[in-house]
N, C-alpha and C. Protein backbone atom coordinates (compact mmCIF):
# COMPACT_ATOMS: atom_id res chain seq x y z
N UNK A 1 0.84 -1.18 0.00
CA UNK A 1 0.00 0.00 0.00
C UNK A 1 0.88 1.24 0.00
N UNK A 2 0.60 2.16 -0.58
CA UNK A 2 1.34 3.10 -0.70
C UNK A 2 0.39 4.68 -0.59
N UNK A 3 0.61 5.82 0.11
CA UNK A 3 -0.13 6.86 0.38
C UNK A 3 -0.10 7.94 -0.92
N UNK A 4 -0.88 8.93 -1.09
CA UNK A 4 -0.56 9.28 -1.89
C UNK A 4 -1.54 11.16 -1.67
N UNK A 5 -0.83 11.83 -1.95
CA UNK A 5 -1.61 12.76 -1.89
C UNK A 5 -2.04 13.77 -3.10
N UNK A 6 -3.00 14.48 -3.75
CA UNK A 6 -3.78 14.99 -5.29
C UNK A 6 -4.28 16.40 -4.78
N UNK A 7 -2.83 17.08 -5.24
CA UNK A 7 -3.22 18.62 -5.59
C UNK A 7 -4.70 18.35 -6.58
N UNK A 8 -6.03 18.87 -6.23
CA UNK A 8 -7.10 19.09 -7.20
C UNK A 8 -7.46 20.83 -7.15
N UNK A 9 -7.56 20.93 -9.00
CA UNK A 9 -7.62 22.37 -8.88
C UNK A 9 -8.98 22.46 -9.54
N UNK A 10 -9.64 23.50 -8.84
CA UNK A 10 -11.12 23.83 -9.19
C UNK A 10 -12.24 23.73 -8.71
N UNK A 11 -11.56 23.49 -7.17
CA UNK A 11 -12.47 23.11 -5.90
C UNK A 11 -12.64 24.36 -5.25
N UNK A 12 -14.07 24.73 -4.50
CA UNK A 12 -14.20 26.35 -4.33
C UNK A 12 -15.07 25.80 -3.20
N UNK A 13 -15.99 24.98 -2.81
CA UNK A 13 -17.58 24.92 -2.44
C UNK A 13 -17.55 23.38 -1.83
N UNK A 14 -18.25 23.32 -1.01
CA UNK A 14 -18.95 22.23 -0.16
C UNK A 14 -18.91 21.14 -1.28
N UNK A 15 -20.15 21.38 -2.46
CA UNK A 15 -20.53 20.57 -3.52
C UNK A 15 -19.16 20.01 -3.70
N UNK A 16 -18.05 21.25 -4.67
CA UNK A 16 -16.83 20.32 -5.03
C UNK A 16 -16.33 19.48 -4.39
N UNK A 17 -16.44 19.69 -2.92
CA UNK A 17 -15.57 18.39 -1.92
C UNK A 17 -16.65 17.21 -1.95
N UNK A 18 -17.82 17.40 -2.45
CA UNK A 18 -18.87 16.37 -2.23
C UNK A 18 -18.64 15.64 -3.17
N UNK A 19 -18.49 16.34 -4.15
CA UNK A 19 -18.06 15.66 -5.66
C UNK A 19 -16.86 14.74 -6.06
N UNK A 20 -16.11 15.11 -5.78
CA UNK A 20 -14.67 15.06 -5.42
C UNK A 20 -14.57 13.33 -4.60
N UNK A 21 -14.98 13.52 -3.46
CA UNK A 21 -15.34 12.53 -2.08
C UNK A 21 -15.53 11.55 -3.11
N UNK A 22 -16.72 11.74 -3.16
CA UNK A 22 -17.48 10.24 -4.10
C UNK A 22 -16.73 9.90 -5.39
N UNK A 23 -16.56 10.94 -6.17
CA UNK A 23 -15.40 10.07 -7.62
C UNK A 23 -14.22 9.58 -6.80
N UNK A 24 -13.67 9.41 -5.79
CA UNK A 24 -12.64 9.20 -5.48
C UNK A 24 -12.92 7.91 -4.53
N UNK A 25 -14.10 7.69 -3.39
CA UNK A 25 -14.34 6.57 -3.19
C UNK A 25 -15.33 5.56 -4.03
N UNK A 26 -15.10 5.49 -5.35
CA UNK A 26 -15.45 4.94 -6.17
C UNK A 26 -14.63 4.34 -6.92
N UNK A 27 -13.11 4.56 -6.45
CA UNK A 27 -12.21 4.07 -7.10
C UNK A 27 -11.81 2.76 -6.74
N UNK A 28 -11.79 1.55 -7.10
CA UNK A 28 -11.70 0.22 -6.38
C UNK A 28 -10.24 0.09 -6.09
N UNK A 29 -9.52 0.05 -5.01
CA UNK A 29 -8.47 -0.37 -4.76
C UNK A 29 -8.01 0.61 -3.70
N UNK A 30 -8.84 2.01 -3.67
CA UNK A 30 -8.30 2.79 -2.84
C UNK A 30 -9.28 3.06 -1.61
N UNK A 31 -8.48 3.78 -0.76
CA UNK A 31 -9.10 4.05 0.67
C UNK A 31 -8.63 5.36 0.73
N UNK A 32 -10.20 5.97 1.18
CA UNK A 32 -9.93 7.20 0.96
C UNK A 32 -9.46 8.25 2.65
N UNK A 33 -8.92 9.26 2.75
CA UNK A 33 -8.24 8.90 3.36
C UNK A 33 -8.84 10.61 4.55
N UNK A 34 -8.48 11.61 3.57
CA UNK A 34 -9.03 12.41 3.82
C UNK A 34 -9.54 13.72 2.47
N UNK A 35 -10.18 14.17 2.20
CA UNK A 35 -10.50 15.60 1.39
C UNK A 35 -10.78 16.61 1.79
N UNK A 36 -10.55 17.58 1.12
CA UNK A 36 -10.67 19.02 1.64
C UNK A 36 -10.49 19.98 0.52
N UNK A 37 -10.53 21.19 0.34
CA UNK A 37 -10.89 21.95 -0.85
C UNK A 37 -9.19 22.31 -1.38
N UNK A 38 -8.87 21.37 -2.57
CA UNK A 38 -7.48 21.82 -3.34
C UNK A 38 -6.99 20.26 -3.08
N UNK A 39 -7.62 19.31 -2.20
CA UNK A 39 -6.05 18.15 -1.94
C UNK A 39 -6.80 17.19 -1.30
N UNK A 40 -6.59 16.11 -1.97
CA UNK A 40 -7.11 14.61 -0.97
C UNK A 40 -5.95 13.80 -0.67
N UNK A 41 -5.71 12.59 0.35
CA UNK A 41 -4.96 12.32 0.55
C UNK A 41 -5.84 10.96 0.94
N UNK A 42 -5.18 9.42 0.04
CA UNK A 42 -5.66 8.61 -0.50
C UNK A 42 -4.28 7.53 -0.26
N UNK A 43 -5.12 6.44 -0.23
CA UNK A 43 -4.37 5.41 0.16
C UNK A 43 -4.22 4.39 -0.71
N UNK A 44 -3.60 3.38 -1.65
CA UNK A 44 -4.29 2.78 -2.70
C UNK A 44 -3.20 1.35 -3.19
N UNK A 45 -3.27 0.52 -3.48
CA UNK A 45 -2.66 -0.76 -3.53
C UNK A 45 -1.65 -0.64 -5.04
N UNK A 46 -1.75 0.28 -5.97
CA UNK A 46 -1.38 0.06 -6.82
C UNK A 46 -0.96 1.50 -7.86
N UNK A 47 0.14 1.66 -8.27
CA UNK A 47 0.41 2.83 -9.34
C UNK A 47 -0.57 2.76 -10.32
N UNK A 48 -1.16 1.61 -10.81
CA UNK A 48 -2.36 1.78 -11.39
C UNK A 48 -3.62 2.93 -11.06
N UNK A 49 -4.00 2.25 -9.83
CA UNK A 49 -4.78 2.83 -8.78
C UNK A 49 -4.67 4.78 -9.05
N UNK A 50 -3.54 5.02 -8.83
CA UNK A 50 -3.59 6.40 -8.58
C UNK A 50 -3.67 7.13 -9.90
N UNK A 51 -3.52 6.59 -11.59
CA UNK A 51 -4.13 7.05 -12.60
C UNK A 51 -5.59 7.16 -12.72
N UNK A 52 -6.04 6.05 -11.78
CA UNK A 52 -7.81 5.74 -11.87
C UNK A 52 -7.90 6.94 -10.90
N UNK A 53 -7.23 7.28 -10.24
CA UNK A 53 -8.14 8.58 -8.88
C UNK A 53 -7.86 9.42 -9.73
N UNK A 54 -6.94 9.96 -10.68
CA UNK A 54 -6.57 11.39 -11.81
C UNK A 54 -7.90 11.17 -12.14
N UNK A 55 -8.37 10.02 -12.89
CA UNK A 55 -9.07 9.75 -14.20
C UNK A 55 -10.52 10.04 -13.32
N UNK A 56 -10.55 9.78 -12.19
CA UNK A 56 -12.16 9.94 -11.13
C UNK A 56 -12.43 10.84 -11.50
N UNK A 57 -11.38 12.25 -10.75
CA UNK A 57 -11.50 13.20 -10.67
C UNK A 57 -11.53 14.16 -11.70
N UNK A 58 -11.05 13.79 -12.65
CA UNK A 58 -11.56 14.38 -14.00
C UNK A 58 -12.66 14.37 -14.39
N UNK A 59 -13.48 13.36 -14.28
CA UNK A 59 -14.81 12.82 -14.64
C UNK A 59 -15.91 13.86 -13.80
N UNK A 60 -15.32 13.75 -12.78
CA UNK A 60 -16.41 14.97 -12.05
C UNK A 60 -16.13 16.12 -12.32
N UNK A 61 -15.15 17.13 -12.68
CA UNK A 61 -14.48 17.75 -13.46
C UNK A 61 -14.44 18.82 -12.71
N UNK A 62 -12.82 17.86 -12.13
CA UNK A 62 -11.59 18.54 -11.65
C UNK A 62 -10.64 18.34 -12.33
N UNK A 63 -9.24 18.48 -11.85
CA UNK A 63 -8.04 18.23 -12.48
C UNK A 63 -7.13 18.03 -10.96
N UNK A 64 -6.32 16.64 -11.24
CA UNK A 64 -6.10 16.27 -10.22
C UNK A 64 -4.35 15.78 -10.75
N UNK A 65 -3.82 16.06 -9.60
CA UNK A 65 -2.17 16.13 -9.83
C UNK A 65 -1.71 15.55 -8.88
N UNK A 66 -0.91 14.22 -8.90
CA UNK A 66 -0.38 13.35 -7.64
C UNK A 66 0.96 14.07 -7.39
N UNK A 67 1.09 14.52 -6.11
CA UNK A 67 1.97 16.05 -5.65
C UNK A 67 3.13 14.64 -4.63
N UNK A 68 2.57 13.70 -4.26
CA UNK A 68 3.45 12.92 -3.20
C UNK A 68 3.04 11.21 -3.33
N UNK A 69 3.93 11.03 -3.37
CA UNK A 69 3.81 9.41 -2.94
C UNK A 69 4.75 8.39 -2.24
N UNK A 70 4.18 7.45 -0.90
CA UNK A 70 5.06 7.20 -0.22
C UNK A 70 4.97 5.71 -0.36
């Protein structure tokens, strides 16, 4: 398991973190960890994994940038 944390840009509002939340625990493999407006911090089994949380979060339409990984 490896941690990982996603500069997301275009988050302003309650909704976006609501939005955000759910494309991201929808991602199978990850555990979500914490969110907040600009950055989630996500837990996830696989480098795979953390293209699928970019690819979430696009879908709800953000833009999401893996800033750390441990």
């Amino acid at each position: 398991m490896m941690s990982v944390t996603l500069d997301i840009e275009g988050m302003s509002c309650g909704h976006c973190l609501n939005a955000v939340s759910r494309a991201l625990h929808g991602v199978p493999g990850a555990e979500v960890k914490r969110v907040q407006i600009g950055r989630a911090e996500v837990t996830v089994a696989a480098k795979s994994t953390v293209e699928a949380l970019v690819a979430a979060v696009a879908e709800a339409g953000y833009r999401a940038t893996a800033v750390a990984q441990e």
